[in-house]
C-alpha atoms as a PDB file:
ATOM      1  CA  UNK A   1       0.000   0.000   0.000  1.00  0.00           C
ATOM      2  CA  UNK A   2       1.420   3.412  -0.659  1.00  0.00           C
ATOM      3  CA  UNK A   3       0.775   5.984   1.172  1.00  0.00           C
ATOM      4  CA  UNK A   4      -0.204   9.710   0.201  1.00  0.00           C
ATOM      5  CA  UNK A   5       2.705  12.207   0.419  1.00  0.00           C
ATOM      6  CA  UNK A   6       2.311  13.798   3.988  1.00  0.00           C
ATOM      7  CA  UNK A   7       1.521  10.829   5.583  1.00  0.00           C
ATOM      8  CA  UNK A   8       4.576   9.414   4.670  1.00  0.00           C
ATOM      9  CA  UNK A   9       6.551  12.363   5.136  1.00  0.00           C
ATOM     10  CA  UNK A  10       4.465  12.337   8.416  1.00  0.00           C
ATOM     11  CA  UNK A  11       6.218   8.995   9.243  1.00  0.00           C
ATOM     12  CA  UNK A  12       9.622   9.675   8.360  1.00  0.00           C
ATOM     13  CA  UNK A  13       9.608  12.280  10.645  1.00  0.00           C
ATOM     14  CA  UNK A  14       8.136  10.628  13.723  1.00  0.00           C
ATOM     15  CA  UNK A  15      11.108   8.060  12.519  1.00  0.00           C
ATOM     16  CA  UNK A  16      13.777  10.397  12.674  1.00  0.00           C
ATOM     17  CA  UNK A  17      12.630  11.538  16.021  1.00  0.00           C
ATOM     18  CA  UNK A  18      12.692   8.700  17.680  1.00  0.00           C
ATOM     19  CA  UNK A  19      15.866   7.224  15.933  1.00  0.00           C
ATOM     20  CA  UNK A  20      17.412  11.094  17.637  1.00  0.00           C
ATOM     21  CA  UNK A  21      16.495   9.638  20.771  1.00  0.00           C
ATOM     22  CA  UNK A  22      19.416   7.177  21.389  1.00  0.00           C
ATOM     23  CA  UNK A  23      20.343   5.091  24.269  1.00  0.00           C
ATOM     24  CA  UNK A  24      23.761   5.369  26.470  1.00  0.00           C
ATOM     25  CA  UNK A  25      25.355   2.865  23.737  1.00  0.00           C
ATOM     26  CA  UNK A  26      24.482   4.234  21.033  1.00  0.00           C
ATOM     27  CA  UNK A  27      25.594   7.969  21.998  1.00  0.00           C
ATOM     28  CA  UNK A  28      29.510   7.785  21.670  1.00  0.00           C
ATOM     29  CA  UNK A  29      29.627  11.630  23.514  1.00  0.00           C
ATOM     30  CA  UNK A  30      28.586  10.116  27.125  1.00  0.00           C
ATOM     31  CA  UNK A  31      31.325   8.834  29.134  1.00  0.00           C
ATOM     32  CA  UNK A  32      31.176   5.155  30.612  1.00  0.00           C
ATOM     33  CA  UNK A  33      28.507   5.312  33.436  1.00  0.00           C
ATOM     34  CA  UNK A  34      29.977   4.610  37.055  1.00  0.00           C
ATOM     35  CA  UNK A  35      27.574   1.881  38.464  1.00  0.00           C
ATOM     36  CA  UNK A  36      28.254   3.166  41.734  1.00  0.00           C
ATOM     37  CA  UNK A  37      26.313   6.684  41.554  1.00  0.00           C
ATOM     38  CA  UNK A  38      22.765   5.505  40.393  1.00  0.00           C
ATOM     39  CA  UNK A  39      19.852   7.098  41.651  1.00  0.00           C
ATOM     40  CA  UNK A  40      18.609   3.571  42.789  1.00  0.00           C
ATOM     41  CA  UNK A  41      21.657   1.500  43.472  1.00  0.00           C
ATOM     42  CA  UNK A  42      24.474   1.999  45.361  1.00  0.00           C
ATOM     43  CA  UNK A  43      26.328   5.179  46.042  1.00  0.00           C
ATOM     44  CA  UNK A  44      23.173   7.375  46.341  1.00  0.00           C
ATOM     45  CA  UNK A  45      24.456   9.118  49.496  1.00  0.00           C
ATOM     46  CA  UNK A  46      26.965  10.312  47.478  1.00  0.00           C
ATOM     47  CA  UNK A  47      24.277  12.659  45.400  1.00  0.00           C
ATOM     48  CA  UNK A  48      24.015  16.467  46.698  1.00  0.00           C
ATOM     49  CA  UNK A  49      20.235  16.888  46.122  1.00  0.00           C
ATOM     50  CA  UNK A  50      18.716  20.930  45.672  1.00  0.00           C
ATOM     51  CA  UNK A  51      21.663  22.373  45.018  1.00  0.00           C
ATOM     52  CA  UNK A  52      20.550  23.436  41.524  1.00  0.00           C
ATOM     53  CA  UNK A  53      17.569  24.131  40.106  1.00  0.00           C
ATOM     54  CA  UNK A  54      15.711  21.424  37.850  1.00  0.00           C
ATOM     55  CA  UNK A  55      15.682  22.087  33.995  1.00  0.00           C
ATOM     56  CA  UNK A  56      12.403  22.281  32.258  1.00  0.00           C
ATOM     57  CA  UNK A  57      11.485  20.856  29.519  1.00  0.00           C
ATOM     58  CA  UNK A  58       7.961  21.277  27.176  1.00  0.00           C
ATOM     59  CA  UNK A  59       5.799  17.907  27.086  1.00  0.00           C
ATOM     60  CA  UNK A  60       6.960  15.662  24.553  1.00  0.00           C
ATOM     61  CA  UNK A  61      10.233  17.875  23.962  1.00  0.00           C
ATOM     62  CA  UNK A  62      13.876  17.796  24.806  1.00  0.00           C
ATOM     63  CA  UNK A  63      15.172  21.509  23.241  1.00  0.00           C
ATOM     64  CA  UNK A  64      16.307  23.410  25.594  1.00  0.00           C
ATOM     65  CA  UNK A  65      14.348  26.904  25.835  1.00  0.00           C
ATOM     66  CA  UNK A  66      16.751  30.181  26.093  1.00  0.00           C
ATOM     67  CA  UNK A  67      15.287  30.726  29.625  1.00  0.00           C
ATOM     68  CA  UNK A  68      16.605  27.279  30.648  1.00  0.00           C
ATOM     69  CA  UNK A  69      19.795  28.047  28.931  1.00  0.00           C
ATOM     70  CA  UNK A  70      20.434  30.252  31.144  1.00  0.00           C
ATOM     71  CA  UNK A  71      19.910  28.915  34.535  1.00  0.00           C
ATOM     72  CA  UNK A  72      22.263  26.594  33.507  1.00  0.00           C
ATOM     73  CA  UNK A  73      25.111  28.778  33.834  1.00  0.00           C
ATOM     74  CA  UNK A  74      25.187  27.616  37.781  1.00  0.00           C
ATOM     75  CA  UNK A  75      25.927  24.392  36.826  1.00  0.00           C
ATOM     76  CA  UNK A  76      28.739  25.358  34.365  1.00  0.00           C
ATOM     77  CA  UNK A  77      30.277  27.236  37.503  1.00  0.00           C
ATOM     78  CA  UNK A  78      30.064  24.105  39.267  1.00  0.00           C
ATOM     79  CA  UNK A  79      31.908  22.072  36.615  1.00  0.00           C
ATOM     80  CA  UNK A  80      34.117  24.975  36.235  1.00  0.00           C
ATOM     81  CA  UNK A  81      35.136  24.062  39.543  1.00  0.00           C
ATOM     82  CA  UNK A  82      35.900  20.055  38.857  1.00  0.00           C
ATOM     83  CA  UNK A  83      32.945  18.891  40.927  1.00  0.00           C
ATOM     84  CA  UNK A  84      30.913  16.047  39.074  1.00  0.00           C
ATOM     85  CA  UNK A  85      27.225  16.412  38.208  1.00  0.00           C
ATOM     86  CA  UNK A  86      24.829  13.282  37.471  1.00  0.00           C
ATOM     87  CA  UNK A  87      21.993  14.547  34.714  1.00  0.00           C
ATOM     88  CA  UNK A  88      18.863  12.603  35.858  1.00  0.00           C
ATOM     89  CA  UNK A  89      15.811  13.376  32.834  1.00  0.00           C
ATOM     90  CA  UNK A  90      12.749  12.379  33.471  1.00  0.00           C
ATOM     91  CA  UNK A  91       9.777  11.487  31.345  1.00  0.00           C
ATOM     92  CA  UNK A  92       6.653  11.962  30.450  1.00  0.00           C
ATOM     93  CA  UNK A  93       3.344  11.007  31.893  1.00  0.00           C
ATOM     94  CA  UNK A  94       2.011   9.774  29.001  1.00  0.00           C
ATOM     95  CA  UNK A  95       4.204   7.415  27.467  1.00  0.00           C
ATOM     96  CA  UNK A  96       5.174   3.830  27.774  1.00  0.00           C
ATOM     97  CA  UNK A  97       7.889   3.541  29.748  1.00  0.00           C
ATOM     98  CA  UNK A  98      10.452   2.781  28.180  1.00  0.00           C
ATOM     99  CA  UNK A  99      10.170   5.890  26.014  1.00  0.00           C
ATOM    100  CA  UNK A 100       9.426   7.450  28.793  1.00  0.00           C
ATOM    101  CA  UNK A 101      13.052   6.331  29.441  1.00  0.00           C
ATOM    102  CA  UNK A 102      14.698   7.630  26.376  1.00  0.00           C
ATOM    103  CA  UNK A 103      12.961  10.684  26.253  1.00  0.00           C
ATOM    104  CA  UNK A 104      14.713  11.502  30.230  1.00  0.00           C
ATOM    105  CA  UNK A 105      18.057  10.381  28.765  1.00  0.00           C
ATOM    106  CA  UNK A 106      17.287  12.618  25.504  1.00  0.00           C
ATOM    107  CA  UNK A 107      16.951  15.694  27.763  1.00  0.00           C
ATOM    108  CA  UNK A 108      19.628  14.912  30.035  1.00  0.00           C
ATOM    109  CA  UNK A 109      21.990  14.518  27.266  1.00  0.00           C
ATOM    110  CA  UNK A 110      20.787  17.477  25.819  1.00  0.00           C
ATOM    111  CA  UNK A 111      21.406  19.350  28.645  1.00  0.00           C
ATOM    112  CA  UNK A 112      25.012  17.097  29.339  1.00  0.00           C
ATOM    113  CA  UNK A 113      26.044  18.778  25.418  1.00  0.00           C
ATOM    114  CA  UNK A 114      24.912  22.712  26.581  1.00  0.00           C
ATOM    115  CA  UNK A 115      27.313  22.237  28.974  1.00  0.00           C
ATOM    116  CA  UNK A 116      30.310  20.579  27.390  1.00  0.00           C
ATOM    117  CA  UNK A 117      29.518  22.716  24.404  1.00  0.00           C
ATOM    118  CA  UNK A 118      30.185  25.595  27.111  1.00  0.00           C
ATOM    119  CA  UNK A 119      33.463  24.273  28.082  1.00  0.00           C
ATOM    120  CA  UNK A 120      32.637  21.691  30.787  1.00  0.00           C
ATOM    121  CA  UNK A 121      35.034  19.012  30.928  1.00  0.00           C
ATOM    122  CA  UNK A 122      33.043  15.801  29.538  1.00  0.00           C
ATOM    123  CA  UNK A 123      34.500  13.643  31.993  1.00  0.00           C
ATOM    124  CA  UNK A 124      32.252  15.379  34.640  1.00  0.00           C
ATOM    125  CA  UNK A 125      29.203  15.171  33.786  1.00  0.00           C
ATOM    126  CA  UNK A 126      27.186  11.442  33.170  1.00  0.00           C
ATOM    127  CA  UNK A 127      23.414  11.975  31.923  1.00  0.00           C
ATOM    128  CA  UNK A 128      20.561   9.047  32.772  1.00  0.00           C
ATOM    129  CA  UNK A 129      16.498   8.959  31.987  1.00  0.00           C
ATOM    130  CA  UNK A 130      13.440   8.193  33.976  1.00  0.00           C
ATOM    131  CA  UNK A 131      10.278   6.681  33.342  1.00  0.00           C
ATOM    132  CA  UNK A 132       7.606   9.396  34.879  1.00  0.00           C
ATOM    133  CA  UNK A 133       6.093   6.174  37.167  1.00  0.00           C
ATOM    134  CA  UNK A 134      10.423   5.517  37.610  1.00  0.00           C
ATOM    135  CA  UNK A 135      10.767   8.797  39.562  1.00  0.00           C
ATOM    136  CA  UNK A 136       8.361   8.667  42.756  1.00  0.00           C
ATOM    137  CA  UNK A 137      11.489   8.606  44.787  1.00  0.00           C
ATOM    138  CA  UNK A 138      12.891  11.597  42.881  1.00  0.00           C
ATOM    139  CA  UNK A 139       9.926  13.709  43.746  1.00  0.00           C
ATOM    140  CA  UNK A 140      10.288  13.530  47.149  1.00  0.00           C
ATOM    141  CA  UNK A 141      14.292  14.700  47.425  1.00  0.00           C
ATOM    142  CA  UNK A 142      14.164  16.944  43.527  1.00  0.00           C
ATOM    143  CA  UNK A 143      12.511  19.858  42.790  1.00  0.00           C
ATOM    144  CA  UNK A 144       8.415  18.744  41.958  1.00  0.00           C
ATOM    145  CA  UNK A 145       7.225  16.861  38.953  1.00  0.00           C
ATOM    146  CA  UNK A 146       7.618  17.296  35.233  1.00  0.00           C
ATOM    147  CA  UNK A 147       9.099  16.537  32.131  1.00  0.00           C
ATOM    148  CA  UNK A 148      12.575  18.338  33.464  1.00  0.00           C
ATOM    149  CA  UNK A 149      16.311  17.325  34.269  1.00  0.00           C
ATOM    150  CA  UNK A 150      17.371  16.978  37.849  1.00  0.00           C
ATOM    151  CA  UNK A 151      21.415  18.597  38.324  1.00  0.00           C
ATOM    152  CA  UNK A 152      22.651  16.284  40.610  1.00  0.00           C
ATOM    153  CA  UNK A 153      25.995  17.219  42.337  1.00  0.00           C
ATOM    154  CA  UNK A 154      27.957  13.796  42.775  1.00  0.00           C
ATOM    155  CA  UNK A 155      30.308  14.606  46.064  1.00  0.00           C
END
């Protein structure tokens, strides 16, 4: 069956966004992760919660507004400094999980490149996504609910 022009240029695009969305393997820019500073496993008393303020995202989106840009100068002080930030994103409500997943690792990562692309040292900063039903434990220590990214100081 073929399909009329702008449904298939309709598809390609949907496509291409979701093939932009890549996992941790697939993104060759992320450093290994350290297993030991996960926000569930081991090494979470090592995570300095509040002391930056969440980035927020649009539903369904993972571009950065200019407004968001800026707040995250703070955070390029911080790696201007040496310390080590974790980029939790999380998710929307409305999706599976699992892209629920990929869309939190989208926005971390986009937010992980505004700040290398700033002149943070790569090494510094790991990214990781949420599911939004992955981050009730989040909500309680982070800064509300929303499709955002969490700054995480790693100590």
């Amino acid at each position: 069956m073929r399909l009329p022009n702008f449904q298939a240029a309709l598809m390609a695009a949907v496509l291409t966004g979701l093939a932009s969305c890549q996992s941790r393997e697939a993104d060759p820019g992320l450093p290994p992760r350290d297993e030991t500073v996960t926000f569930f496993g081991p090494g979470r008393e090592r995570l300095a919660w509040n002391v930056l303020p969440a980035i927020g995202f649009d539903e369904g989106s993972w571009v950065l507004s200019e407004r968001e840009k800026a707040r995250l100068d703070q955070a390029a002080r911080l790696l201007a400094q040496g310390q080590r930030l974790l980029l939790i994103g999380v998710g929307d409500d409305q999706v599976p999980a699992e892209h629920g997943r990929q869309q939190g690792l989208a926005r971390a990562v986009t937010v992980r490149r505004a700040l290398v692309g700033g002149g943070g040292d790569p090494s510094l900063v790991q990214a990781t996504g949420l599911a939004a039903d992955e981050r009730a434990g989040l909500d309680a220590v982070g800064n509300g609910t929303g499709p955002r990214v969490e700054c995480v100081v790693v100590r």
